[in-house]
N, C-alpha and C. Protein backbone atom coordinates (compact mmCIF):
# COMPACT_ATOMS: atom_id res chain seq x y z
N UNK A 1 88.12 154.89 54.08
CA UNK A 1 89.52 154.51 54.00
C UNK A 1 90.19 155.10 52.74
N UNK A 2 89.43 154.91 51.65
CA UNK A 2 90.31 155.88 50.57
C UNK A 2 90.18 157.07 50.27
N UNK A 3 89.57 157.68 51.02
CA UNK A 3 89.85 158.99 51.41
C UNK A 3 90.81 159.72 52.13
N UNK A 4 90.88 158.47 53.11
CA UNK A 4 92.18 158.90 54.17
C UNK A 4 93.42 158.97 53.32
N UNK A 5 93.69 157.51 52.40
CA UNK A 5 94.57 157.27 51.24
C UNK A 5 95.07 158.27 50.71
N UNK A 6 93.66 158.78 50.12
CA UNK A 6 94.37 160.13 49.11
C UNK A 6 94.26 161.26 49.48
N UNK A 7 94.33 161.75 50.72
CA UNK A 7 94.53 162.91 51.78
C UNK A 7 96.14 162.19 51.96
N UNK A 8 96.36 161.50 52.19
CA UNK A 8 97.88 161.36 52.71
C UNK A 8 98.78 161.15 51.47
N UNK A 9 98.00 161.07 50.20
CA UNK A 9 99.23 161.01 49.06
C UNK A 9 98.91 162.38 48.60
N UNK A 10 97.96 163.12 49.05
CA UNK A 10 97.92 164.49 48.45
C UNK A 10 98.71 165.35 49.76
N UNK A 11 99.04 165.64 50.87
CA UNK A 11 99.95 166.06 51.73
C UNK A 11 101.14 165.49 50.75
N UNK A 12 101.40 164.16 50.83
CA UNK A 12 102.76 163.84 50.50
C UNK A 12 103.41 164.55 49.18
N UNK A 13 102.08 164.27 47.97
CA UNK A 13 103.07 165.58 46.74
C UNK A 13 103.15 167.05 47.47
N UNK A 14 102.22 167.39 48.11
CA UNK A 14 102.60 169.16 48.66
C UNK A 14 103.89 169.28 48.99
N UNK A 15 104.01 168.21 50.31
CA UNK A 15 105.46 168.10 51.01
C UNK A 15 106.82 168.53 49.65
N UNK A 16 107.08 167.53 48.65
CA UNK A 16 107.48 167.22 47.78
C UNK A 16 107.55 168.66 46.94
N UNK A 17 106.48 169.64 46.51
CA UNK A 17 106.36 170.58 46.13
C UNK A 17 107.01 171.54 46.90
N UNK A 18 106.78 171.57 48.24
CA UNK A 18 107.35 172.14 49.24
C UNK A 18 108.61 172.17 49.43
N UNK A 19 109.36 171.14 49.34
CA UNK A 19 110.64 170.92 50.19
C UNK A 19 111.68 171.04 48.01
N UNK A 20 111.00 171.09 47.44
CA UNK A 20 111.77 171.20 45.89
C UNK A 20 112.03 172.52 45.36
N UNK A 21 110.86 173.23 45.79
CA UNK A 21 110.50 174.89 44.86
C UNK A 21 111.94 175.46 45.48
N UNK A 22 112.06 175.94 46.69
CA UNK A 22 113.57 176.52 46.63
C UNK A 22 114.49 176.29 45.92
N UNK A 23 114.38 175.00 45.67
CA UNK A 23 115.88 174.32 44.57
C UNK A 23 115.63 174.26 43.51
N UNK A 24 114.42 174.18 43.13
CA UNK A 24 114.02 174.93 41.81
C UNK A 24 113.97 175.98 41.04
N UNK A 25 113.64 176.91 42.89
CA UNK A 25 113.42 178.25 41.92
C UNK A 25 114.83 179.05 41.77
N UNK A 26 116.21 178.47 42.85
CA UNK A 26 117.44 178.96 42.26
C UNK A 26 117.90 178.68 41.45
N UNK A 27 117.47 176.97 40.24
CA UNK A 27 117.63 177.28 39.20
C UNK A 27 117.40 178.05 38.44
N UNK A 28 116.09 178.27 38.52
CA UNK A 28 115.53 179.55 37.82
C UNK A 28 115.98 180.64 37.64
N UNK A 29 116.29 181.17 38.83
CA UNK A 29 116.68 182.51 38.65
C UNK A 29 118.28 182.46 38.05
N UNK A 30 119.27 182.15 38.45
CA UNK A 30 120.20 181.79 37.80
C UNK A 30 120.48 181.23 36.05
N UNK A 31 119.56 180.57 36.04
CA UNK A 31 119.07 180.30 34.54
C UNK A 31 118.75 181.25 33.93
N UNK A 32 118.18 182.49 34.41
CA UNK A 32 117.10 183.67 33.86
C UNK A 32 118.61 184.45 33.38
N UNK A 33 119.39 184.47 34.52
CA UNK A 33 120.42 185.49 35.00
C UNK A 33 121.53 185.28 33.79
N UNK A 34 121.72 184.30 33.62
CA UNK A 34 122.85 183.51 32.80
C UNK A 34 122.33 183.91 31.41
N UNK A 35 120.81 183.79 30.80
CA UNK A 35 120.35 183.72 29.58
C UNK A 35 120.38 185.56 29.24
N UNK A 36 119.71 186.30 31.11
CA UNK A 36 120.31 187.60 30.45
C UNK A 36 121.93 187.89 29.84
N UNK A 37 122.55 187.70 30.61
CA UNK A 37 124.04 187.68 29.87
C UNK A 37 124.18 186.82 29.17
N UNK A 38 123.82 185.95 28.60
CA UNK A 38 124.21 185.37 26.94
C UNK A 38 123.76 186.38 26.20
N UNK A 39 122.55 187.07 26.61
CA UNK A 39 121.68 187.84 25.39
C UNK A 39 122.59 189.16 25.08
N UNK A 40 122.75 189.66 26.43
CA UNK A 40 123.83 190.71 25.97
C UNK A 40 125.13 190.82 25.25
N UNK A 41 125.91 189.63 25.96
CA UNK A 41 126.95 189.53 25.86
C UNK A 41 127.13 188.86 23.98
N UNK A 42 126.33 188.00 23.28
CA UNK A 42 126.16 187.35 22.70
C UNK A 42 127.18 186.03 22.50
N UNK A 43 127.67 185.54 23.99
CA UNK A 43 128.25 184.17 24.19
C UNK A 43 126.95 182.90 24.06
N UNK A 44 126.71 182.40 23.30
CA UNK A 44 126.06 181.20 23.49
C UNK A 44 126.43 179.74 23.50
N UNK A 45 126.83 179.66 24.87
CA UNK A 45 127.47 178.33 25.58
C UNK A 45 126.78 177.81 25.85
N UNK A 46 126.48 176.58 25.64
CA UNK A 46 125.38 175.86 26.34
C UNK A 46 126.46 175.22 27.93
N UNK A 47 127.06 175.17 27.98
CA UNK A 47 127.82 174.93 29.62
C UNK A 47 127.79 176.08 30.63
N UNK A 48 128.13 177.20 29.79
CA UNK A 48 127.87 178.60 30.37
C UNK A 48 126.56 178.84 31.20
N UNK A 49 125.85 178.03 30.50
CA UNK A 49 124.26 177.90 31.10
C UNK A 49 123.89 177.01 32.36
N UNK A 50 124.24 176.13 31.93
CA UNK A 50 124.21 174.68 32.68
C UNK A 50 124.73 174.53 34.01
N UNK A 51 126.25 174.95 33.92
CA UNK A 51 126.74 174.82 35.27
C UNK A 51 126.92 175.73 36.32
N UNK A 52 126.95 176.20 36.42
CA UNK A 52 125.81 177.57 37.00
C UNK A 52 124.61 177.05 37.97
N UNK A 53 123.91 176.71 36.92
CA UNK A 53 122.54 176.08 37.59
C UNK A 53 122.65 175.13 38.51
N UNK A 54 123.33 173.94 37.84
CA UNK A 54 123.68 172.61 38.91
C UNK A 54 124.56 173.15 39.80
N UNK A 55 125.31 174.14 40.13
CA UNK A 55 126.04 174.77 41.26
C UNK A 55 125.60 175.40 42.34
N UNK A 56 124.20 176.25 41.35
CA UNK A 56 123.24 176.75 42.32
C UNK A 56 122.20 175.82 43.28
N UNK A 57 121.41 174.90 42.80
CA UNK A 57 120.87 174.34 42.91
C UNK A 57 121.53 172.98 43.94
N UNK A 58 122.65 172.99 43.83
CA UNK A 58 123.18 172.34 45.21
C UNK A 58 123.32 172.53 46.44
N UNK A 59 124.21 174.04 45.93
CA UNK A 59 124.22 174.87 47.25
C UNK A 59 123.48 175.32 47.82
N UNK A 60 121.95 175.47 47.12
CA UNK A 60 120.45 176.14 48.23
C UNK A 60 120.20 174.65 48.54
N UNK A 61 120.28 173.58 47.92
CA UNK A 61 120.46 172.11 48.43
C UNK A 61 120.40 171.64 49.54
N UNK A 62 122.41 172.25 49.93
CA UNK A 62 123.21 171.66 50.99
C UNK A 62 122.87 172.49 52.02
N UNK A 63 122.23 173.93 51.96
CA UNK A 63 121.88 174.95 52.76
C UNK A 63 120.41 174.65 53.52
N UNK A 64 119.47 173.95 52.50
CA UNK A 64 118.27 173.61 53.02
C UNK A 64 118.01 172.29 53.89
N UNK A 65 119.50 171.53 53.85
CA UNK A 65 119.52 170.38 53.90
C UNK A 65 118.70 170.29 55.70
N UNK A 66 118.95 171.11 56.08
CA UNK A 66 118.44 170.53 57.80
C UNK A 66 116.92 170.91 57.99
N UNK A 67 116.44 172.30 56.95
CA UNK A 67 115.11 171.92 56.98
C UNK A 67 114.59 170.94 56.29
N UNK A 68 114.84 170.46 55.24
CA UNK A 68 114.19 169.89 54.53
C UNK A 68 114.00 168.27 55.21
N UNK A 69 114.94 167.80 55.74
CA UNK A 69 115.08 166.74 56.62
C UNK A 69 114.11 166.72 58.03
N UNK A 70 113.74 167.82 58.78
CA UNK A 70 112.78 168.07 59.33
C UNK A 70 111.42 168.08 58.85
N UNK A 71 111.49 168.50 58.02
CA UNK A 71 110.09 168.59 57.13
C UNK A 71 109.94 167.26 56.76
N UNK A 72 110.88 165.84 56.23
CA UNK A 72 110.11 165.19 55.70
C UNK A 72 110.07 163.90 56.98
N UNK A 73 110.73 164.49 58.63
CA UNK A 73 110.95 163.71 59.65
C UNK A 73 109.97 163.52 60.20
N UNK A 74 109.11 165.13 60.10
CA UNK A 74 107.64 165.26 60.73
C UNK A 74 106.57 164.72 60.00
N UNK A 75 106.67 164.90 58.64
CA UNK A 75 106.00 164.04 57.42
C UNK A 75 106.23 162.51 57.75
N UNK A 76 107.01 161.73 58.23
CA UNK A 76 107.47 160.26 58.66
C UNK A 76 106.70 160.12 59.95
N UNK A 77 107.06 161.14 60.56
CA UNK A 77 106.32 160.80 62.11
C UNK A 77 104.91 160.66 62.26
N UNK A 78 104.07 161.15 61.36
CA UNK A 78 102.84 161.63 61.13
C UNK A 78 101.93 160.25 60.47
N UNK A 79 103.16 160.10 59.53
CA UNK A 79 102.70 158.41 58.81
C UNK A 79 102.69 157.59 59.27
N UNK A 80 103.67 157.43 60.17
CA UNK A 80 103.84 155.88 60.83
C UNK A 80 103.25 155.79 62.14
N UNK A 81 102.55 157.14 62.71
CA UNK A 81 102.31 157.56 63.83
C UNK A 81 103.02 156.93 65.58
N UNK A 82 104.22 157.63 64.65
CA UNK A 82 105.43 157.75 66.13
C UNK A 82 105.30 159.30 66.77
C-alpha cells in the first residue's frame, strides 16, 4: 500500500513539473531576453524586467490553458478511478 502511495504522489509532482515548465520556461527566456537588453542598452529597471515576464508567463498560461486542464482531468480520472 505505500508503495502504491508514493507512486501516485510521485506521478502527481511529474504532472506538476509537467504542466509548469512551459510557463516557466517563458519566463525564462524572456527574462534572459530583457537582461540581454539591459546589458546592452545599460537601462537597469527593475520593472523593465519584471513585467515582461508576468505578461509572458500568462499568456503561454491562457494558451496552455486547455491542455493543461486535460492533463490534470486524466490525472483526476486515474485517481478517483472514473
Amino acid at each position: 500500500m505505500d508503495t502504491e502511495n508514493l507512486a501516485l504522489v510521485r506521478e502527481a509532482l511529474m504532472l506538476t513539473l509537467l504542466v509548469s515548465a512551459p510557463i516557466l520556461g517563458a519566463g525564462l527566456l524572456v527574462g534572459l531576453v530583457i537582461s540581454l537588453l539591459q546589458a546592452v542598452t545599460q537601462v537597469q529597471e527593475q520593472t523593465l524586467a519584471f513585467v515582461p515576464k508576468i505578461v509572458a508567463m500568462v499568456l503561454v498560461a491562457i494558451l496552455l490553458l486547455g491542455w493543461i486542464g486535460s492533463q490534470i482531468s486524466v490525472f483526476a480520472e486515474r485517481m478517483f478511478g472514473g
